[in-house]
N, C-alpha and C. Protein backbone atom coordinates (compact mmCIF):
# COMPACT_ATOMS: atom_id res chain seq x y z
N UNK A 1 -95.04 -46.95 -45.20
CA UNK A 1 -94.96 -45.69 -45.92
C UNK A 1 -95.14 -45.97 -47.41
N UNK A 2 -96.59 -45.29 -47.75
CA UNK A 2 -96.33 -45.59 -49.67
C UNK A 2 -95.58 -44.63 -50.72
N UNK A 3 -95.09 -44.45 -51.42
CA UNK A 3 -94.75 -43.83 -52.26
C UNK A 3 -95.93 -42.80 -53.27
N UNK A 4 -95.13 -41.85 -53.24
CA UNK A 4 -96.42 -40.83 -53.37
C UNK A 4 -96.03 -41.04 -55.47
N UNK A 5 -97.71 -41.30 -55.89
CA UNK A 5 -97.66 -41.29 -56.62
C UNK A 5 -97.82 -40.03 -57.60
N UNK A 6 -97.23 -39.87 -58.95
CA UNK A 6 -96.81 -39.00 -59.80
C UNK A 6 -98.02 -38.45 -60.50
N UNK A 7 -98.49 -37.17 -60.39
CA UNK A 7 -99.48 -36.48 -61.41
C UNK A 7 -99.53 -37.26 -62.66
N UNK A 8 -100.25 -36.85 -63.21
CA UNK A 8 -100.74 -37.36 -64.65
C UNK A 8 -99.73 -36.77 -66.19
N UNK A 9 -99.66 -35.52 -65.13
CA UNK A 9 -99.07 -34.70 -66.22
C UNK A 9 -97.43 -35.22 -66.44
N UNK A 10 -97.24 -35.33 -65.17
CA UNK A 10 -95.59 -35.73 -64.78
C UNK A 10 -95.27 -37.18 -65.69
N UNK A 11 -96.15 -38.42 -65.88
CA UNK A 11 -96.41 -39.37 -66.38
C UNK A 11 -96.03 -39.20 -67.80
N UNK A 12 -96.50 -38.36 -68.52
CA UNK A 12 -96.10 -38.48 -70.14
C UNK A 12 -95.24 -37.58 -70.13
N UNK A 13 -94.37 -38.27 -71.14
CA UNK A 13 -93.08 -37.29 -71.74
C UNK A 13 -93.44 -36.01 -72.37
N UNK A 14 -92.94 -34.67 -72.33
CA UNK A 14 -93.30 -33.56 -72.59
C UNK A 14 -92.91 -33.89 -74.35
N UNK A 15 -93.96 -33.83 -75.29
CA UNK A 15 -93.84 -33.66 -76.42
C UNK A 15 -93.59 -32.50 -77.18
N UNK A 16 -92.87 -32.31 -78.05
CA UNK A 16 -92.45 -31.19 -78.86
C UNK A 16 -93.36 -31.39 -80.15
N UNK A 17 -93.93 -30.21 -80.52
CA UNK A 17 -94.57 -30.33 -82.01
C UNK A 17 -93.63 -30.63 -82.81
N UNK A 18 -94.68 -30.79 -83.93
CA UNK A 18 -93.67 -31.15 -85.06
C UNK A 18 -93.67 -29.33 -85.60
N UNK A 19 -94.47 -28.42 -85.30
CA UNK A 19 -93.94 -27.13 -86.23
C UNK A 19 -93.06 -26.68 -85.10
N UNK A 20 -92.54 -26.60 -83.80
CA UNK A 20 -91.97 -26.10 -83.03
C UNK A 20 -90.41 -26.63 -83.45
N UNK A 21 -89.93 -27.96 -84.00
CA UNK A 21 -89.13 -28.61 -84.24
C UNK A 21 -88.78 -28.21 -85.15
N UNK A 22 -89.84 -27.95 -86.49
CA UNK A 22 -89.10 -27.12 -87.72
C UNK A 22 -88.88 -25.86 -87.48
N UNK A 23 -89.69 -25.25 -86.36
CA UNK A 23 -88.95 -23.69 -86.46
C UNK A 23 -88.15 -23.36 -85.40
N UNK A 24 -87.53 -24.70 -84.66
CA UNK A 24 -86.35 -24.48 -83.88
C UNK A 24 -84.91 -24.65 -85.23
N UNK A 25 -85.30 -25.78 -85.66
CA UNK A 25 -84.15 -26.37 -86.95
C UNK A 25 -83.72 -25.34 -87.87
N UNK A 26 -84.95 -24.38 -88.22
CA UNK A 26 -84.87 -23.38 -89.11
C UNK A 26 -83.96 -22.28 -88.40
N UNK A 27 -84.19 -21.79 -87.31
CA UNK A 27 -83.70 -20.57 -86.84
C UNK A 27 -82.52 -20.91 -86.59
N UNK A 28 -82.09 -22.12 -86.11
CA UNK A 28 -80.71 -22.63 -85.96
C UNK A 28 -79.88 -22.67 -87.26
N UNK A 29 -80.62 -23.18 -88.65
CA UNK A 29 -79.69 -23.15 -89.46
C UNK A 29 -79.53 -21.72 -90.23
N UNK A 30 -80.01 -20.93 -89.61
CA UNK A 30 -80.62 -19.53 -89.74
C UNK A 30 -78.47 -18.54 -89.17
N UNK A 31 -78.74 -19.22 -87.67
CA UNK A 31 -77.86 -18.73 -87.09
C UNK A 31 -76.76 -19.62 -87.82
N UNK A 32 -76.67 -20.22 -88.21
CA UNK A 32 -74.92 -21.28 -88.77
C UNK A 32 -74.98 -20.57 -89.72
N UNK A 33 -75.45 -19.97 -90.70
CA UNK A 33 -75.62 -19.74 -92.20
C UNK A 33 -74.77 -18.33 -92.00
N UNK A 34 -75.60 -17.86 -90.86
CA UNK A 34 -75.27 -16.30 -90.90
C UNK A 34 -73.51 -16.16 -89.99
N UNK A 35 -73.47 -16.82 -89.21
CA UNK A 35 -72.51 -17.30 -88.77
C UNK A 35 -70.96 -17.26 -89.91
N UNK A 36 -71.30 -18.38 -90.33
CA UNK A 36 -70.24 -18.67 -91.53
C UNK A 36 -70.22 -17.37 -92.87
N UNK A 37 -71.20 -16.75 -92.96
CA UNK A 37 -71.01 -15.32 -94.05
C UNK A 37 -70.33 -14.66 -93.05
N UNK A 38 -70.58 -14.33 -91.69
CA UNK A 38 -69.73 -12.86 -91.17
C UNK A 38 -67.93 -13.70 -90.94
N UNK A 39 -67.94 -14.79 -90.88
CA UNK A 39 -66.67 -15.38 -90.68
C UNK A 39 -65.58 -15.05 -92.17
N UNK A 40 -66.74 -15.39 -93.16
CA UNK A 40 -66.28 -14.85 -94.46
C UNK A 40 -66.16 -13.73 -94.87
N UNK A 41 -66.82 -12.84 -94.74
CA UNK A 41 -66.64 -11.41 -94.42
C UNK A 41 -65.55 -10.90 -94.18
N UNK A 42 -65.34 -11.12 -92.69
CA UNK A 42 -63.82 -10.87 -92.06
C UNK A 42 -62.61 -11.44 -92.90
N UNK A 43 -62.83 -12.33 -92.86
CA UNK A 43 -61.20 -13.21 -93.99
C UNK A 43 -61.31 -12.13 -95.24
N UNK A 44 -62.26 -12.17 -96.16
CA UNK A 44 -61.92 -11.85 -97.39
C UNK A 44 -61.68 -10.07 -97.25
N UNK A 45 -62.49 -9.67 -96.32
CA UNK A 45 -62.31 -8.43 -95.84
C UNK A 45 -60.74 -8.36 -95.34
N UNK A 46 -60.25 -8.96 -94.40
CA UNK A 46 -58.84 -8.77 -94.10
C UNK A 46 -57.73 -8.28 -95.73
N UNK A 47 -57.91 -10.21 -96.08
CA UNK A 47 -57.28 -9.78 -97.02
C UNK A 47 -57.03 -9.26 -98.26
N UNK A 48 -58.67 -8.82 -98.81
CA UNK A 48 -58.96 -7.19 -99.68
C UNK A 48 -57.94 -5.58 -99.27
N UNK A 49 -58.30 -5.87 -97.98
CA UNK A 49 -57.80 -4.62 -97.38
C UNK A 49 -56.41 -4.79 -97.01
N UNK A 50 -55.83 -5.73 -96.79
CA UNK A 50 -54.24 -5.26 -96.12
C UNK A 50 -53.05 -5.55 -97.27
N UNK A 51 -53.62 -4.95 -98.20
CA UNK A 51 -52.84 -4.35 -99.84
C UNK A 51 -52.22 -5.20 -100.14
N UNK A 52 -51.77 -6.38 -99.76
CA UNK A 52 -51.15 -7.79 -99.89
C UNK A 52 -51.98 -8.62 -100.76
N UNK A 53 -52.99 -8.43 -101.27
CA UNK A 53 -53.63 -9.58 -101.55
C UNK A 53 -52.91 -9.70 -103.31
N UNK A 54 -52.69 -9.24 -103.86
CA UNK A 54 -52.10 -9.98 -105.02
C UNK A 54 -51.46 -10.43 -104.70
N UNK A 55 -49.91 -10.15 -104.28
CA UNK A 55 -49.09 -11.16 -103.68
C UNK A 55 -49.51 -12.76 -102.55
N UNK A 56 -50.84 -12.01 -102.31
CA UNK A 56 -50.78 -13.54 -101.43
C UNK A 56 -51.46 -14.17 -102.25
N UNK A 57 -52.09 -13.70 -103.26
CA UNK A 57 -53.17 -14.90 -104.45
C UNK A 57 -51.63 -15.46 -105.17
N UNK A 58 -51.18 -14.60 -106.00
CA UNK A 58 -50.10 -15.32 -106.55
C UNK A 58 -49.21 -16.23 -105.81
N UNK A 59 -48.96 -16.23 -104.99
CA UNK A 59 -47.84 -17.10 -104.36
C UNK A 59 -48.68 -18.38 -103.36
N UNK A 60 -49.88 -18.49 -103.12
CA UNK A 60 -50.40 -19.08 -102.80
C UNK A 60 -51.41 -20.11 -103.97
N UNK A 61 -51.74 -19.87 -105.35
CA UNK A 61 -52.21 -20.15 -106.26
C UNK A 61 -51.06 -20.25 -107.67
């Protein structure tokens, strides 16, 4: 029994471009960027809004 040999295609490693790589890297640091502003958002938004915030700057600073 021989072993069935592998297409041609199957043989080389599936290569990634090099612009597919920068515009995976990009959209990713796309999503972290935007990520970390709505995280900031919320915090400074919290504590703008829950009328505490002088007291918590002063006693924390």
């Amino acid at each position: 029994m021989e072993l069935q040999k592998l297409s041609k295609e199957q043989e080389q490693p599936q290569i990634i471009t090099l612009g597919k790589r920068i515009a995976r890297a990009m959209l990713l640091s796309a999503v972290t960027v935007t990520g970390a502003l709505i995280i900031m958002a919320v915090v400074l938004g919290i504590l703008f809004f829950s009328g505490e915030t002088a007291e918590f700057i002063y006693m924390n600073f």
